[in-house]
PDB file of N, CA and C in Angstrom:
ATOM      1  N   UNK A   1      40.868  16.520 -22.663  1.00  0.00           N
ATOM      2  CA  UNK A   1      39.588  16.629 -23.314  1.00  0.00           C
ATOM      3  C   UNK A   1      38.563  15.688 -22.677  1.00  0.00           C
ATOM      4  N   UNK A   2      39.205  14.554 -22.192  1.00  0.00           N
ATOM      5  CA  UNK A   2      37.948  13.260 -21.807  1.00  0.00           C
ATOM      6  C   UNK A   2      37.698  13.880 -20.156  1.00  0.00           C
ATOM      7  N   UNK A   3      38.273  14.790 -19.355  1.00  0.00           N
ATOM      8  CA  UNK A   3      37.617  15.494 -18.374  1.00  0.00           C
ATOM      9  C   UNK A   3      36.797  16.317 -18.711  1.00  0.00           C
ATOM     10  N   UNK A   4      36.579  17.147 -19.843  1.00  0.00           N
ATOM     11  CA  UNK A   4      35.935  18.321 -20.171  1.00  0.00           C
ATOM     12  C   UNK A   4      34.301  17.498 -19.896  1.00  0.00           C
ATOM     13  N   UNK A   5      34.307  16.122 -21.088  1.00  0.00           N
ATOM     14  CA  UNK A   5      33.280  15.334 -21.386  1.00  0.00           C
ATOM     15  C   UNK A   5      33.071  15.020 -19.844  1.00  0.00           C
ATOM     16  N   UNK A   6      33.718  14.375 -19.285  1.00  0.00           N
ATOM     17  CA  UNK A   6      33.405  13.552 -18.026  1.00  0.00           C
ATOM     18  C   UNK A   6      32.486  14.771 -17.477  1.00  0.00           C
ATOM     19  N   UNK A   7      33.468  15.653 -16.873  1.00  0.00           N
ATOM     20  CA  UNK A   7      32.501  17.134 -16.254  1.00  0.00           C
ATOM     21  C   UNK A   7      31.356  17.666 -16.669  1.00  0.00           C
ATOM     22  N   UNK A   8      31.245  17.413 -18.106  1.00  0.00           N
ATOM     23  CA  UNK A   8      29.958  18.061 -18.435  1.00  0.00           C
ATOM     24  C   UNK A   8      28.826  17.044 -18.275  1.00  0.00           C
ATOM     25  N   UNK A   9      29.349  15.642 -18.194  1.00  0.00           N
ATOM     26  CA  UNK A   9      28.189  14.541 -17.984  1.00  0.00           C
ATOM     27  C   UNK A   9      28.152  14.781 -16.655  1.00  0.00           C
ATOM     28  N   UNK A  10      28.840  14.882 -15.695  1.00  0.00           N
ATOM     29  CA  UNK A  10      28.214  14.842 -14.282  1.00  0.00           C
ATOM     30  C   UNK A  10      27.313  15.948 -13.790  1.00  0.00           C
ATOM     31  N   UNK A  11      27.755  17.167 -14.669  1.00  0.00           N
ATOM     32  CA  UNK A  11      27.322  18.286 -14.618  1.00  0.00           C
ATOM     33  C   UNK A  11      25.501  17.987 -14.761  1.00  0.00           C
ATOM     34  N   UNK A  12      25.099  17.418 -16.381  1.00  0.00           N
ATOM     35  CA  UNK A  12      24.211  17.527 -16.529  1.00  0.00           C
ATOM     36  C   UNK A  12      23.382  16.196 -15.954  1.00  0.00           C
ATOM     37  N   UNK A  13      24.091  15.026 -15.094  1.00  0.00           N
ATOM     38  CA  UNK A  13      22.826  14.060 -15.098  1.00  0.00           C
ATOM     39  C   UNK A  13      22.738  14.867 -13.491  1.00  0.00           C
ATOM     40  N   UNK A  14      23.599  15.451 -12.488  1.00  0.00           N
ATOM     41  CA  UNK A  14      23.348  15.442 -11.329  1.00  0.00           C
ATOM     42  C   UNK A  14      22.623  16.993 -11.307  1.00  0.00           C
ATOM     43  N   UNK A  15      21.932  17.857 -12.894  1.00  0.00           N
ATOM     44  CA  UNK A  15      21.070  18.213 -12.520  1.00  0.00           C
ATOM     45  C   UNK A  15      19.339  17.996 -12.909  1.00  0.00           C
ATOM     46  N   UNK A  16      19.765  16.886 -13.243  1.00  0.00           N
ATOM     47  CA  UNK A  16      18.035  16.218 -13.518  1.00  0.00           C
ATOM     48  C   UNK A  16      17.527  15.984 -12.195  1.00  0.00           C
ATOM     49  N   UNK A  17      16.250  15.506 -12.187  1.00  0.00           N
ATOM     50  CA  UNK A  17      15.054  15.318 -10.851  1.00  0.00           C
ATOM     51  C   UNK A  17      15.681  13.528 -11.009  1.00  0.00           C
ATOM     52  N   UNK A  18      15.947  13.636  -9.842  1.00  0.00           N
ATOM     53  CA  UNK A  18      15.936  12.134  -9.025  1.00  0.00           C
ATOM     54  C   UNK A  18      14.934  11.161  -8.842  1.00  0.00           C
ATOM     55  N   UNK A  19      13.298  12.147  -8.868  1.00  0.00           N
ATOM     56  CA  UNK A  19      12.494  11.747  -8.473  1.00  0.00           C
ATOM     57  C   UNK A  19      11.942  10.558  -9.190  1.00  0.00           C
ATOM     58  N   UNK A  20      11.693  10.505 -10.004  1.00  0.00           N
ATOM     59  CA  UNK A  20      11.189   9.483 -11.197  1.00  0.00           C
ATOM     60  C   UNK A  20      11.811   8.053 -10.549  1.00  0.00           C
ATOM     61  N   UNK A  21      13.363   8.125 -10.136  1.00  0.00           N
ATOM     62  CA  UNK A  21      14.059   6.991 -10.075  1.00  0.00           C
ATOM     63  C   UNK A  21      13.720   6.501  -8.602  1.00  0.00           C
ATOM     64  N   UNK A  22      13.806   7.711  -7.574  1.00  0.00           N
ATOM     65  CA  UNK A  22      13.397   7.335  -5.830  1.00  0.00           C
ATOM     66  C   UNK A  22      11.974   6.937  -5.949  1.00  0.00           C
ATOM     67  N   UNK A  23      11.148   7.627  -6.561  1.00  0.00           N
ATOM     68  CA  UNK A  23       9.068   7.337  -5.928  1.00  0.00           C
ATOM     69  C   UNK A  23       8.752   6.123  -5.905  1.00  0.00           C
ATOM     70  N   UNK A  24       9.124   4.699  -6.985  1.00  0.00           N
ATOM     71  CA  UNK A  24       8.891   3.818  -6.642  1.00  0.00           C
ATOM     72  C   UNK A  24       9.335   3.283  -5.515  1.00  0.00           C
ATOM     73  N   UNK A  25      10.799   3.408  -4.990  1.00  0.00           N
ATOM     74  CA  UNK A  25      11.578   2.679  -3.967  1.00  0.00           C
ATOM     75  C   UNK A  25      11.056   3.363  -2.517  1.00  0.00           C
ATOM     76  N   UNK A  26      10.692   4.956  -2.624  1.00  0.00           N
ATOM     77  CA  UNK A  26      10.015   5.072  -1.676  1.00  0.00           C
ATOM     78  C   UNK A  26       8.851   4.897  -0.946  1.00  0.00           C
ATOM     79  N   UNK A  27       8.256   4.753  -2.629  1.00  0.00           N
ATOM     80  CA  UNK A  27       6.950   4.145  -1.816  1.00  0.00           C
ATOM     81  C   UNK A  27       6.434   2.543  -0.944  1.00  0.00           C
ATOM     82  N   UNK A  28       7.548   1.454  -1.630  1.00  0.00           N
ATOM     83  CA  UNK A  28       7.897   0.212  -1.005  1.00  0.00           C
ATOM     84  C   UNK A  28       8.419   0.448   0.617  1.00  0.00           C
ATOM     85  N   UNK A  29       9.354   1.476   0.061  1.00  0.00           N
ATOM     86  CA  UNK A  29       9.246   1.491   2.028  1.00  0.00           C
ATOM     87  C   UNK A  29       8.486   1.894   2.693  1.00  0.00           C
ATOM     88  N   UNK A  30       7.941   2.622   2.336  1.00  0.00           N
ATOM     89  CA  UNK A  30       6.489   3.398   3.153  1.00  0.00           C
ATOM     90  C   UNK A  30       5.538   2.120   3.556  1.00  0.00           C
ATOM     91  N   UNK A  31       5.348   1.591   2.297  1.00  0.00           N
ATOM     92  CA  UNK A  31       4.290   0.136   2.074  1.00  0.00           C
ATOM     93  C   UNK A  31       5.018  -0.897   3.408  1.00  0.00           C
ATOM     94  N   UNK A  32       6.392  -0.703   3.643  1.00  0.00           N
ATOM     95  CA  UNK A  32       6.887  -1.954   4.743  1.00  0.00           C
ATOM     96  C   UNK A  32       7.174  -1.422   5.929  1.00  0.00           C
ATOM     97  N   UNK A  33       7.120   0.237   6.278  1.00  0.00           N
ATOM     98  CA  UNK A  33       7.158   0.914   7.221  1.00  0.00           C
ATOM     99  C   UNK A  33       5.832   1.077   8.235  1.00  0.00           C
ATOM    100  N   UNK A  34       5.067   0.940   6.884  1.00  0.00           N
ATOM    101  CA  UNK A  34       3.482   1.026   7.477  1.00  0.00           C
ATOM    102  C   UNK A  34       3.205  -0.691   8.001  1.00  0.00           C
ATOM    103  N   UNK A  35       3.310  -1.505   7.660  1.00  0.00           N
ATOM    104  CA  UNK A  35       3.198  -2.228   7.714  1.00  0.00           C
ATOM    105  C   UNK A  35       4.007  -3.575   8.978  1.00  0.00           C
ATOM    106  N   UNK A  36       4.853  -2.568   9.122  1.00  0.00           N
ATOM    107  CA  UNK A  36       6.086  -3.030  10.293  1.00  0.00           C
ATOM    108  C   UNK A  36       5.211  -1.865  11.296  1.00  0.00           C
ATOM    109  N   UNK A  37       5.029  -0.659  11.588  1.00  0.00           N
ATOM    110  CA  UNK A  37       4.090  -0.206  12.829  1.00  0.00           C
ATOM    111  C   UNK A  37       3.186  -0.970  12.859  1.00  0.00           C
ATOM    112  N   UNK A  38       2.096  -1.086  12.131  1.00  0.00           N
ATOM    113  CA  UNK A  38       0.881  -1.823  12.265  1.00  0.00           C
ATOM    114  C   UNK A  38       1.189  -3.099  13.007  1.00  0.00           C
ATOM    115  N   UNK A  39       1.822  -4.380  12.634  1.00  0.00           N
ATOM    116  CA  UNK A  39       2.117  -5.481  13.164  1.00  0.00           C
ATOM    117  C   UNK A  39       2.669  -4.939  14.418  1.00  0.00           C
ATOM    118  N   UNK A  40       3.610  -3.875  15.068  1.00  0.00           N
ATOM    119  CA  UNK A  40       4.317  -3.897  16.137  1.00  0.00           C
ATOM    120  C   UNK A  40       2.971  -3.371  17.494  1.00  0.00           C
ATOM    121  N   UNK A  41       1.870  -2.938  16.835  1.00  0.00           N
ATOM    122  CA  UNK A  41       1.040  -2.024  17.829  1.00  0.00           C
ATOM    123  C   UNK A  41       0.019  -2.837  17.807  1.00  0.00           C
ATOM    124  N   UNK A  42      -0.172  -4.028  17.156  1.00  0.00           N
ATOM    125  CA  UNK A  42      -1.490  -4.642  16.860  1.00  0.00           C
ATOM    126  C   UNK A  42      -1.215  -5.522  18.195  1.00  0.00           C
ATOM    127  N   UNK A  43      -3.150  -5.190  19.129  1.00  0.00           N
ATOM    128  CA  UNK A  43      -2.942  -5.715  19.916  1.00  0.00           C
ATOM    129  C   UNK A  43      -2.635  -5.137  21.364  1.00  0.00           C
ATOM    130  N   UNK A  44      -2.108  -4.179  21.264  1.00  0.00           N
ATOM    131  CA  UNK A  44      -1.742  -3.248  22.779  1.00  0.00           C
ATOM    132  C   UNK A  44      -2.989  -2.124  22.817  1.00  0.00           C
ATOM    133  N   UNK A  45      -2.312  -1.990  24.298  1.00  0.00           N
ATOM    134  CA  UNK A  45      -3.887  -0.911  24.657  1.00  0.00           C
ATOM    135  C   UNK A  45      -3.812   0.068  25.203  1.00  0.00           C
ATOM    136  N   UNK A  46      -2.707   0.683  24.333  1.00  0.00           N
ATOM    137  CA  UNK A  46      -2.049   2.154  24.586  1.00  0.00           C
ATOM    138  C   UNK A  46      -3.020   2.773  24.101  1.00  0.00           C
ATOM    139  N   UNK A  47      -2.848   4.415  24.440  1.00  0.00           N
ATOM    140  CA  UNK A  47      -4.113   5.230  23.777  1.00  0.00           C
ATOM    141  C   UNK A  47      -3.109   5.289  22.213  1.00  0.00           C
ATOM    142  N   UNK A  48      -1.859   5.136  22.179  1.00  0.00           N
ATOM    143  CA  UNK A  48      -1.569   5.615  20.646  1.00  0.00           C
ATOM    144  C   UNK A  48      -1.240   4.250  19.791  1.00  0.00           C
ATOM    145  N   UNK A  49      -1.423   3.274  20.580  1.00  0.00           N
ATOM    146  CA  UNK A  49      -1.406   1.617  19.649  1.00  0.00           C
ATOM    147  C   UNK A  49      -3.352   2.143  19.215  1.00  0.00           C
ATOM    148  N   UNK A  50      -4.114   2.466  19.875  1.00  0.00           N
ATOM    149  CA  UNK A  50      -5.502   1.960  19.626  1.00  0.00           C
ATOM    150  C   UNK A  50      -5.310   3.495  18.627  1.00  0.00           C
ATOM    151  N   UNK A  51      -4.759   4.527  18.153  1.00  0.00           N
ATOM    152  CA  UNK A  51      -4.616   5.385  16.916  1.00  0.00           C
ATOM    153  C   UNK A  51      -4.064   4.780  16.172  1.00  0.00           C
ATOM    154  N   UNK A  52      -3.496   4.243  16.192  1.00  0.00           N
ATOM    155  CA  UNK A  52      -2.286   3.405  15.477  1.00  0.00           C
ATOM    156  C   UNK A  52      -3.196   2.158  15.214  1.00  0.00           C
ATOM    157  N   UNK A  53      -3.754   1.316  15.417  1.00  0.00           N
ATOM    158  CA  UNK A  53      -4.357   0.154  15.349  1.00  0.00           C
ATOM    159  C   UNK A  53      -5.617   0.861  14.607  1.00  0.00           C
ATOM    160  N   UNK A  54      -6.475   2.076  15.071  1.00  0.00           N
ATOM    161  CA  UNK A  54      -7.620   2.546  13.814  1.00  0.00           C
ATOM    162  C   UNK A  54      -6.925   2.785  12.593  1.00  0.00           C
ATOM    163  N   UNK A  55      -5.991   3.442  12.484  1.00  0.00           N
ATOM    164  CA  UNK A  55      -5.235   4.157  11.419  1.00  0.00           C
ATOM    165  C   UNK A  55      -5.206   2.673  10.178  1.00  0.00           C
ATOM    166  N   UNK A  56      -4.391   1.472  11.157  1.00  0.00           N
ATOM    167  CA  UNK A  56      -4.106   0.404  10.188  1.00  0.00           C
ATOM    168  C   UNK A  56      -5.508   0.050   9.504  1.00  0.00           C
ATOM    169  N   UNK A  57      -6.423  -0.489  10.512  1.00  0.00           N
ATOM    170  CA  UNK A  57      -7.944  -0.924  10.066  1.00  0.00           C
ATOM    171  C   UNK A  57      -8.186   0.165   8.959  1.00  0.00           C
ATOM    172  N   UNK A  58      -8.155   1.154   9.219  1.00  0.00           N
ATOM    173  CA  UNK A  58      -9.017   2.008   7.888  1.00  0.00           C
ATOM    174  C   UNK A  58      -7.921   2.004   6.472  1.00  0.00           C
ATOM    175  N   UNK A  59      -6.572   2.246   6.425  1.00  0.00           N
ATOM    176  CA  UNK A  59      -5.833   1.470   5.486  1.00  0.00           C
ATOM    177  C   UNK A  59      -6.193   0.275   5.203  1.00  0.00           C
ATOM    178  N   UNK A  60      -6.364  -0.961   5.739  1.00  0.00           N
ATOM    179  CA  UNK A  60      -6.242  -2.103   5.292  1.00  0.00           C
ATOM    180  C   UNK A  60      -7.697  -2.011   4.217  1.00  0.00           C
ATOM    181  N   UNK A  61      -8.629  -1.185   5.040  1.00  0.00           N
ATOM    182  CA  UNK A  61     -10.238  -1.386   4.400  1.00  0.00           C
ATOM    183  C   UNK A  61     -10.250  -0.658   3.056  1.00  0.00           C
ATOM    184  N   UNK A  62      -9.262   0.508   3.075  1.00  0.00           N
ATOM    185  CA  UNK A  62      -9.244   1.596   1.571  1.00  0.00           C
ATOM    186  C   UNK A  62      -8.753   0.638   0.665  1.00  0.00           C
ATOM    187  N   UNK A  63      -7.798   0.107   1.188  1.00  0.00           N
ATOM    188  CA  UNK A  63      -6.792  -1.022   0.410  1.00  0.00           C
ATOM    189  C   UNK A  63      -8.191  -2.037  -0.284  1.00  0.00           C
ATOM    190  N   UNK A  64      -8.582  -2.490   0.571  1.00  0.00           N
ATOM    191  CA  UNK A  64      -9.137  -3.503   0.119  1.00  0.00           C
ATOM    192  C   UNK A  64     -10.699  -3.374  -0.919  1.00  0.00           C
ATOM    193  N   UNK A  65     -10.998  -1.772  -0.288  1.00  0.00           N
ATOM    194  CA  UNK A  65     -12.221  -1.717  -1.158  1.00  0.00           C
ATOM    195  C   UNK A  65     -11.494  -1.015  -2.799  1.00  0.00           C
ATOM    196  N   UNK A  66     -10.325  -1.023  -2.501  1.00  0.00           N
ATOM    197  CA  UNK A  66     -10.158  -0.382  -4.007  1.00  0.00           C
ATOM    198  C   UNK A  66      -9.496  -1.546  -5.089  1.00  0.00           C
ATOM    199  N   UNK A  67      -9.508  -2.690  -4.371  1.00  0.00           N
ATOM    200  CA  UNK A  67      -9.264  -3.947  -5.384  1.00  0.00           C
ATOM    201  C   UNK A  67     -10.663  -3.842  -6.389  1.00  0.00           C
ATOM    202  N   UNK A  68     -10.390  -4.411  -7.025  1.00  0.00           N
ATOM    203  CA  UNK A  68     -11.683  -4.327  -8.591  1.00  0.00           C
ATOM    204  C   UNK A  68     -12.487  -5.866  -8.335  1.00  0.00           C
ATOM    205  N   UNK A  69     -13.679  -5.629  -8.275  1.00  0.00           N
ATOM    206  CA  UNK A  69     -14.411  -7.208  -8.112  1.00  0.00           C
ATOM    207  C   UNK A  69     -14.301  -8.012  -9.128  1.00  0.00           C
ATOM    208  N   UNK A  70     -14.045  -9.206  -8.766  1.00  0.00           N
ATOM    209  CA  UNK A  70     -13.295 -10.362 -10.292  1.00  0.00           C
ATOM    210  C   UNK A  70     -14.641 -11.231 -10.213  1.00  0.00           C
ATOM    211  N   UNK A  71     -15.505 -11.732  -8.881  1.00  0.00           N
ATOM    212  CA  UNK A  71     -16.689 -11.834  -9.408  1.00  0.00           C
ATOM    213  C   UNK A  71     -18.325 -11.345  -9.216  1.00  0.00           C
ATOM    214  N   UNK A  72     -19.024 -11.897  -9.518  1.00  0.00           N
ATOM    215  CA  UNK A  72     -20.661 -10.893  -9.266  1.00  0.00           C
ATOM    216  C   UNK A  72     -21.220 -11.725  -8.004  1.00  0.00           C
ATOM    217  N   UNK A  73     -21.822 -10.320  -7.668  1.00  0.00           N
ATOM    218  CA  UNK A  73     -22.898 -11.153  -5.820  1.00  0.00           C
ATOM    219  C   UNK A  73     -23.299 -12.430  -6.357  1.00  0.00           C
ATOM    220  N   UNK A  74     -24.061 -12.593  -7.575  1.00  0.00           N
ATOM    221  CA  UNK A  74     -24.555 -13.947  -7.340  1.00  0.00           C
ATOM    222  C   UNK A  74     -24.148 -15.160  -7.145  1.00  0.00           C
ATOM    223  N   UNK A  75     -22.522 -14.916  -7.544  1.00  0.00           N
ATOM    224  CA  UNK A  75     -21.539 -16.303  -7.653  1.00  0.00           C
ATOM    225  C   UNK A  75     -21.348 -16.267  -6.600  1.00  0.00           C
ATOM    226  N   UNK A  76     -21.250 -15.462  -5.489  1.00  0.00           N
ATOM    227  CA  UNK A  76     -20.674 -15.362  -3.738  1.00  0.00           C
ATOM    228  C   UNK A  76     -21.599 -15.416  -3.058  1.00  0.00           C
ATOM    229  N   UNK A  77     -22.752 -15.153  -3.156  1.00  0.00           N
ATOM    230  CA  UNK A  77     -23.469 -15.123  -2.208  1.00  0.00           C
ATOM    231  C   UNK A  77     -24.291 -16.400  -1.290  1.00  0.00           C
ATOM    232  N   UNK A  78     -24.451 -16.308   0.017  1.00  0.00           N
ATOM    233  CA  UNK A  78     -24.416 -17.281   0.810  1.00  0.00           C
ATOM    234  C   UNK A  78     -26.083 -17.555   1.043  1.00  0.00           C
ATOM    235  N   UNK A  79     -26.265 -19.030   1.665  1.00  0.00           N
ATOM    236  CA  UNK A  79     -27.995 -19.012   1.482  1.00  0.00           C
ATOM    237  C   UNK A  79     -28.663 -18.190   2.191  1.00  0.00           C
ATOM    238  N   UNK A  80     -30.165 -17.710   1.717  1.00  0.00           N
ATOM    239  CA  UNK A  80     -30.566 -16.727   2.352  1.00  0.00           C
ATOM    240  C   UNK A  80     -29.874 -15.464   2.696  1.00  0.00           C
ATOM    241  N   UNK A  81     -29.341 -15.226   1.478  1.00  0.00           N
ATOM    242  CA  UNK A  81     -29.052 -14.014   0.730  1.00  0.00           C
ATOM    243  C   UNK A  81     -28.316 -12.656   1.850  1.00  0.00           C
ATOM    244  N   UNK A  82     -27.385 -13.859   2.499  1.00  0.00           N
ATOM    245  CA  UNK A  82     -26.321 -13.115   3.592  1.00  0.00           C
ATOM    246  C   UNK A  82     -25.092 -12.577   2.919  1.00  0.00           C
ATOM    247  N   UNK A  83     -25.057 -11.395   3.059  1.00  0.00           N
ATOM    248  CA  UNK A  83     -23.545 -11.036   2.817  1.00  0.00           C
ATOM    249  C   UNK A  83     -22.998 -10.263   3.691  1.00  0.00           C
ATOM    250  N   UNK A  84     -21.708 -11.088   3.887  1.00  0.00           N
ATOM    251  CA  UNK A  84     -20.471 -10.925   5.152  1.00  0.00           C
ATOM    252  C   UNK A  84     -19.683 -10.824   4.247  1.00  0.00           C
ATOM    253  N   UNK A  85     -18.251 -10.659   5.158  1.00  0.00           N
ATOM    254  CA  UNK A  85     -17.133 -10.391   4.607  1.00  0.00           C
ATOM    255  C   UNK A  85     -16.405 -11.885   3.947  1.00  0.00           C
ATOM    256  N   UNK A  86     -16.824 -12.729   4.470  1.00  0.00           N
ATOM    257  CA  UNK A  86     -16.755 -13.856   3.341  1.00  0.00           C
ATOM    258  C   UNK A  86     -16.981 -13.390   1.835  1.00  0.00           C
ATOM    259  N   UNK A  87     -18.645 -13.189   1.589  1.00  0.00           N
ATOM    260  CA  UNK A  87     -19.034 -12.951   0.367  1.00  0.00           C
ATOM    261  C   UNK A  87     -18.144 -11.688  -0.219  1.00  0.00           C
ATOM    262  N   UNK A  88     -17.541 -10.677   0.604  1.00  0.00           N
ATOM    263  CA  UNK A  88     -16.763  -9.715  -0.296  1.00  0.00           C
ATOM    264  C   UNK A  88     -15.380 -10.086  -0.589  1.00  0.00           C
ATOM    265  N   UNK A  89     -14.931 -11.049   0.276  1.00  0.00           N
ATOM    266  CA  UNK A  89     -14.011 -11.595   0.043  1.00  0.00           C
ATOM    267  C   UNK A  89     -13.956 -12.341  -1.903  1.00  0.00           C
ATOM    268  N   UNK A  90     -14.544 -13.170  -1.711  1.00  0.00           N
ATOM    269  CA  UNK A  90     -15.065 -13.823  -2.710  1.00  0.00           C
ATOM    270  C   UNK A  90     -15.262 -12.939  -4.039  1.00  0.00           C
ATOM    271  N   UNK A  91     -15.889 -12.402  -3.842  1.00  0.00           N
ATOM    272  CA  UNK A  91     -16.084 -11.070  -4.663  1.00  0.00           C
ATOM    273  C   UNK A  91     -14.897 -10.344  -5.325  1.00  0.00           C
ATOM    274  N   UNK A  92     -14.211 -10.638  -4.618  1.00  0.00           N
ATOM    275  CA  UNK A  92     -12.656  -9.825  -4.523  1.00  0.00           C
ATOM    276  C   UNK A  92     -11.651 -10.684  -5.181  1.00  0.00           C
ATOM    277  N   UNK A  93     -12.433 -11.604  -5.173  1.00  0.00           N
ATOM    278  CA  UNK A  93     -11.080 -12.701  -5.703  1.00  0.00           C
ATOM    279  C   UNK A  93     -10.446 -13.378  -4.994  1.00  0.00           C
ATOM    280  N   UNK A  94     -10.179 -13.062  -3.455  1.00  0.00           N
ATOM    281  CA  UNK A  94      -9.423 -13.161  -2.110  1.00  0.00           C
ATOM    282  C   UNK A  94     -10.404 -14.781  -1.458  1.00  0.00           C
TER     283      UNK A  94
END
């Protein structure tokens, strides 16, 4: 009888979606996959390091413009009303 049970539990968890449990873990690797090319091409002056090297720059910039501003231009801003990437930094919390 405790095979019948056993069988019908394997039966039913190995036909649920996996997915729920893999998307986080896959997406960490993606996050250290991307991130392991980028560092390995940064710097060379291949035609596919300098695709590879735009590709990272415009990730790093999506990344960064989609952080939420923690404070306002006026607390960052530099004299004579310059803003660089300092001041967005700042802005950013960073």
């Amino acid at each position: 009888m405790k095979w019948i049970i056993t069988a019908a539990m394997l039966f039913v968890c190995s036909t649920g979606s996996a997915q729920p449990i893999t998307q986080p873990f896959t997406a960490q690797v993606q996050k250290v996959s991307d991130a392991v090319l980028c560092g390995v091409y940064k710097g060379q002056r291949s035609e596919f390091a300098n695709v590879m090297n735009k590709q990272c720059r415009a990730q790093a910039r999506a990344e960064f413009d989609g952080l939420p501003d923690r404070k306002a231009l006026k607390d960052c801003i530099k004299p004579g009303n310059v803003i660089d990437d300092d001041v967005r930094k700042c802005m950013k919390g960073l």
